[in-house]
C-alpha atoms as a PDB file:
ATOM      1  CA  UNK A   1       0.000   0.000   0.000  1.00  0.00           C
ATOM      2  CA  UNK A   2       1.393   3.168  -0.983  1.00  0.00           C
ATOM      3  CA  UNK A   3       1.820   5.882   2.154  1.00  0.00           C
ATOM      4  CA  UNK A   4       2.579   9.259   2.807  1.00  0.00           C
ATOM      5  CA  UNK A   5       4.229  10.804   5.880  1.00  0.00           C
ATOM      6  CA  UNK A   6       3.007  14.163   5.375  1.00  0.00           C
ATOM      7  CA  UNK A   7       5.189  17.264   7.675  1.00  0.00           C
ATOM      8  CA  UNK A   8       3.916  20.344   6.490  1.00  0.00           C
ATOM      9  CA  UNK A   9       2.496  23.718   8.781  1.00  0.00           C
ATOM     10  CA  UNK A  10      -1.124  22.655   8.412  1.00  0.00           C
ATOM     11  CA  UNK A  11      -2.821  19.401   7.847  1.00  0.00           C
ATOM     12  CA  UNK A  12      -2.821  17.417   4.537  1.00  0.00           C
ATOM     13  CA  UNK A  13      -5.079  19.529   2.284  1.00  0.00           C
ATOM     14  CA  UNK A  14      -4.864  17.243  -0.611  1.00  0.00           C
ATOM     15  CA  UNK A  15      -7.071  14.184  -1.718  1.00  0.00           C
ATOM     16  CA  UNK A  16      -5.680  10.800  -1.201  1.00  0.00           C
ATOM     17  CA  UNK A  17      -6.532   9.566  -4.150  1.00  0.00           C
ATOM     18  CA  UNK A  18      -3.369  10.087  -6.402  1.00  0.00           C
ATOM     19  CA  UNK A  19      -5.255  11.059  -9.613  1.00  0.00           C
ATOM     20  CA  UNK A  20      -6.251  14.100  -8.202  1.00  0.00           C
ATOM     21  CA  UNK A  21      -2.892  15.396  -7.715  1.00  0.00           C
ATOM     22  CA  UNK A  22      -2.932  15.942 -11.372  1.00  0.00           C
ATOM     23  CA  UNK A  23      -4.032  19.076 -13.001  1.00  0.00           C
ATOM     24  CA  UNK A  24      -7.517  18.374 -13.605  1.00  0.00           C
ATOM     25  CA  UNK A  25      -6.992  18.882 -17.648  1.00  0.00           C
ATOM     26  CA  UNK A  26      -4.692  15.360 -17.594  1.00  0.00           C
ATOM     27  CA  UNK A  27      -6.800  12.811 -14.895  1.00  0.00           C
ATOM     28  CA  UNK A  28      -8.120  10.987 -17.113  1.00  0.00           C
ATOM     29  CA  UNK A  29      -5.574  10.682 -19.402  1.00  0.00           C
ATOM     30  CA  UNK A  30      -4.088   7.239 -19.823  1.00  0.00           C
ATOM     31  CA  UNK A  31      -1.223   6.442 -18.147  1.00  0.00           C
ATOM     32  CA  UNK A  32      -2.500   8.345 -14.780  1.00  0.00           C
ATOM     33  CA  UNK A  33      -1.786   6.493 -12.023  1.00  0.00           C
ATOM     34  CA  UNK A  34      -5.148   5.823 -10.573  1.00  0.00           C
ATOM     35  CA  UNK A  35      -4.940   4.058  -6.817  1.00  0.00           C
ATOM     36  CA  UNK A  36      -5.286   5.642  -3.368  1.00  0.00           C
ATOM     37  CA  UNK A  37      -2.781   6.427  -1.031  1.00  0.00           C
ATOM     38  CA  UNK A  38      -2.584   6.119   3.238  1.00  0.00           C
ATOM     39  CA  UNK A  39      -1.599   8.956   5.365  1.00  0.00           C
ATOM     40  CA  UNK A  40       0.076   9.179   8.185  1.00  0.00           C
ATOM     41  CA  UNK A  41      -0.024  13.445   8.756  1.00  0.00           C
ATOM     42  CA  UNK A  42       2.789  14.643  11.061  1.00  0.00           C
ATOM     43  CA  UNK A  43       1.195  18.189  11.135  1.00  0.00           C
ATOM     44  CA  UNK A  44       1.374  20.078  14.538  1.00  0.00           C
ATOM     45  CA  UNK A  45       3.670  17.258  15.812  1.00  0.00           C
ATOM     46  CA  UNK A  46       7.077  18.543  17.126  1.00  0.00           C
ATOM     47  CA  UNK A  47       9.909  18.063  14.420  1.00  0.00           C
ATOM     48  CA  UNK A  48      12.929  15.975  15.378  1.00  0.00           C
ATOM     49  CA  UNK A  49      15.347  18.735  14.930  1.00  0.00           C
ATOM     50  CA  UNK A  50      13.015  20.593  17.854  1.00  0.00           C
ATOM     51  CA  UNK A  51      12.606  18.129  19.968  1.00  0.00           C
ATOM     52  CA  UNK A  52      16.641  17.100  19.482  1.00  0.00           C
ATOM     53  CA  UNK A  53      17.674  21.046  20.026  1.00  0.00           C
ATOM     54  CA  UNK A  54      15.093  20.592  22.710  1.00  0.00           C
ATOM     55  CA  UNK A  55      17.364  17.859  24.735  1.00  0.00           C
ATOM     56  CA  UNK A  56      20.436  19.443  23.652  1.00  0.00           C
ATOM     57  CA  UNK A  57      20.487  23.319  23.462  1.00  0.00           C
ATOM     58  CA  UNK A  58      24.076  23.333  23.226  1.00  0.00           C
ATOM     59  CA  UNK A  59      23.876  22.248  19.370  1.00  0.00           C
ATOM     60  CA  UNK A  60      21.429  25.274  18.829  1.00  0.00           C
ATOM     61  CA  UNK A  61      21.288  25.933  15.066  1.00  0.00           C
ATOM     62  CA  UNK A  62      24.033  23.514  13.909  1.00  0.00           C
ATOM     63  CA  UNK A  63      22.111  20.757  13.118  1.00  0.00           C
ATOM     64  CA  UNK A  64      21.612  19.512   9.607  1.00  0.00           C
ATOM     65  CA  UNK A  65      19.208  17.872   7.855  1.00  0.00           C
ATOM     66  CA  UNK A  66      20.746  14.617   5.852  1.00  0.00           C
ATOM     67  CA  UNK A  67      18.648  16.668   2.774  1.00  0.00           C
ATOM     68  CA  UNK A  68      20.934  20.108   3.545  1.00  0.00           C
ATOM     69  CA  UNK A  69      24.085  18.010   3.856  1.00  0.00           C
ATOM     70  CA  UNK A  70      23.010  16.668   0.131  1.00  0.00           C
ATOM     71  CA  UNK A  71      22.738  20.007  -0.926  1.00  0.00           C
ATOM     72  CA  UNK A  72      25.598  21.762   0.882  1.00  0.00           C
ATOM     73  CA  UNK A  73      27.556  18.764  -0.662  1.00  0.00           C
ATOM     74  CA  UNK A  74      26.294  19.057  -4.199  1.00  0.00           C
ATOM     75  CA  UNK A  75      26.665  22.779  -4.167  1.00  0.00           C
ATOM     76  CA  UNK A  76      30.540  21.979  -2.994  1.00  0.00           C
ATOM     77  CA  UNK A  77      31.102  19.711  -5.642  1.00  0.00           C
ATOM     78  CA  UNK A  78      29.134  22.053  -8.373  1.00  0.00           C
ATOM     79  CA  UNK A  79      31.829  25.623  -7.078  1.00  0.00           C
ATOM     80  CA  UNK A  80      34.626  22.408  -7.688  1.00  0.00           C
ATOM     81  CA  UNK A  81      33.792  21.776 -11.228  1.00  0.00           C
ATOM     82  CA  UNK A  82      33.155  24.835 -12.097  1.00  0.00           C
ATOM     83  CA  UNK A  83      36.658  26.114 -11.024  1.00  0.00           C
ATOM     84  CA  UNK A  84      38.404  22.768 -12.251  1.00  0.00           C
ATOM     85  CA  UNK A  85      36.931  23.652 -15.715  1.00  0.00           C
ATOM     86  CA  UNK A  86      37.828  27.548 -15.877  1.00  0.00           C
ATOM     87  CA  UNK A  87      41.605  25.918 -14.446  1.00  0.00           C
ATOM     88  CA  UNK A  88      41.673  23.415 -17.981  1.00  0.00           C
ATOM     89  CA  UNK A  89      40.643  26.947 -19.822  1.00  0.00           C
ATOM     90  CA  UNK A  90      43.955  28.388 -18.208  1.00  0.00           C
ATOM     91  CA  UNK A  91      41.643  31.043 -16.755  1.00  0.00           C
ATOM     92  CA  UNK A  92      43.739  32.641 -14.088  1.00  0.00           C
ATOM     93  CA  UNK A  93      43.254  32.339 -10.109  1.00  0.00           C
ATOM     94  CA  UNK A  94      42.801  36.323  -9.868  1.00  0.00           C
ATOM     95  CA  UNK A  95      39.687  36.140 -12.471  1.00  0.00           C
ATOM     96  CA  UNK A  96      38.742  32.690 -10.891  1.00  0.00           C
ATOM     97  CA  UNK A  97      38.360  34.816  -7.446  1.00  0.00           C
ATOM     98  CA  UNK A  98      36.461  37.465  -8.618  1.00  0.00           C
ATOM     99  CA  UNK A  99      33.697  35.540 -10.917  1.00  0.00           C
ATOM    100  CA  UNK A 100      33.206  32.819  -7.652  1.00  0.00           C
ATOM    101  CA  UNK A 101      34.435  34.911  -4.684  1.00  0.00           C
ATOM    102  CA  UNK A 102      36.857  31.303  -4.135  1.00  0.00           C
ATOM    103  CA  UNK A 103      40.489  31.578  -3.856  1.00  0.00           C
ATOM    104  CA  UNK A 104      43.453  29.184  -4.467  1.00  0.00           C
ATOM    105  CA  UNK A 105      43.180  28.038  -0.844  1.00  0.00           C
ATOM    106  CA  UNK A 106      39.539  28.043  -0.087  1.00  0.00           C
ATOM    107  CA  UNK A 107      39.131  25.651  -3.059  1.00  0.00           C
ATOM    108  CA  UNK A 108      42.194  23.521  -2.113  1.00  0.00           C
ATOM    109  CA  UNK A 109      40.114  23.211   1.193  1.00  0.00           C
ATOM    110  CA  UNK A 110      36.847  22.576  -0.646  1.00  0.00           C
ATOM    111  CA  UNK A 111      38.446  19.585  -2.347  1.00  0.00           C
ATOM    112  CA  UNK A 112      39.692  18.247   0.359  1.00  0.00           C
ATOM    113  CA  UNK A 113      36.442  18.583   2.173  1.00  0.00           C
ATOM    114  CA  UNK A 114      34.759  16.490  -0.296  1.00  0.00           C
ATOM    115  CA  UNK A 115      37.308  14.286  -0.358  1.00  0.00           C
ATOM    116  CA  UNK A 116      36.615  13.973   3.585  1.00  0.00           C
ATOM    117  CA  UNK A 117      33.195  13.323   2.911  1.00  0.00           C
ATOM    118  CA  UNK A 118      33.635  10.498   0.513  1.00  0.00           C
ATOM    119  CA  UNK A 119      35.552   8.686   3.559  1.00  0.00           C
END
């Protein structure tokens, strides 16, 4: 059986019945997954990352998501590429600074933070 865990601000304003998530123009197109769908809405319930800063104020706003470490990571890996490829254009570290605000050190560190990562 297909279920959602539903987290948003209010409660799940949307009809379980997956069709109707499509624009009303393509439901009965075929092709349309047509089945219903559980629900399990977290609404109004305390988020982990509250009820963890909760029990541990020390951490305060330091915690990460496993999603923003994703995205912090791809973002890292994204400023890497781009720099490796301006470096194989012979584009020179003063021009490289001023079009991504990353010098010669900061992305020697960036690298190797990746590469930390990937341990």
């Amino acid at each position: 059986m297909p279920l959602v865990f539903y987290q948003g601000e209010r409660s799940w304003p949307y009809s379980r019945e997956f069709a109707d998530l499509f624009a009303e123009s393509v439901r009965e197109w075929p092709g349309v997954p047509r089945f219903s769908h559980g629900l399990i809405d977290q609404s109004g319930i305390e988020s982990f990352q509250d009820a963890l800063q909760r029990q541990a104020p020390h951490v305060r706003g330091d915690l990460m998501t496993y999603a923003q470490e994703l995205l912090e990571e791809g973002r890292m890996r994204n400023q890497v590429e781009v720099i490796e490829g301006l470096l194989r254009e012979g584009v020179e570290w003063a021009v490289i600074e001023r079009a991504t605000g990353v010098n010669e050190t900061q992305f020697q560190a960036l690298k190797q933070q990746i590469a930390n990562m990937n341990e």
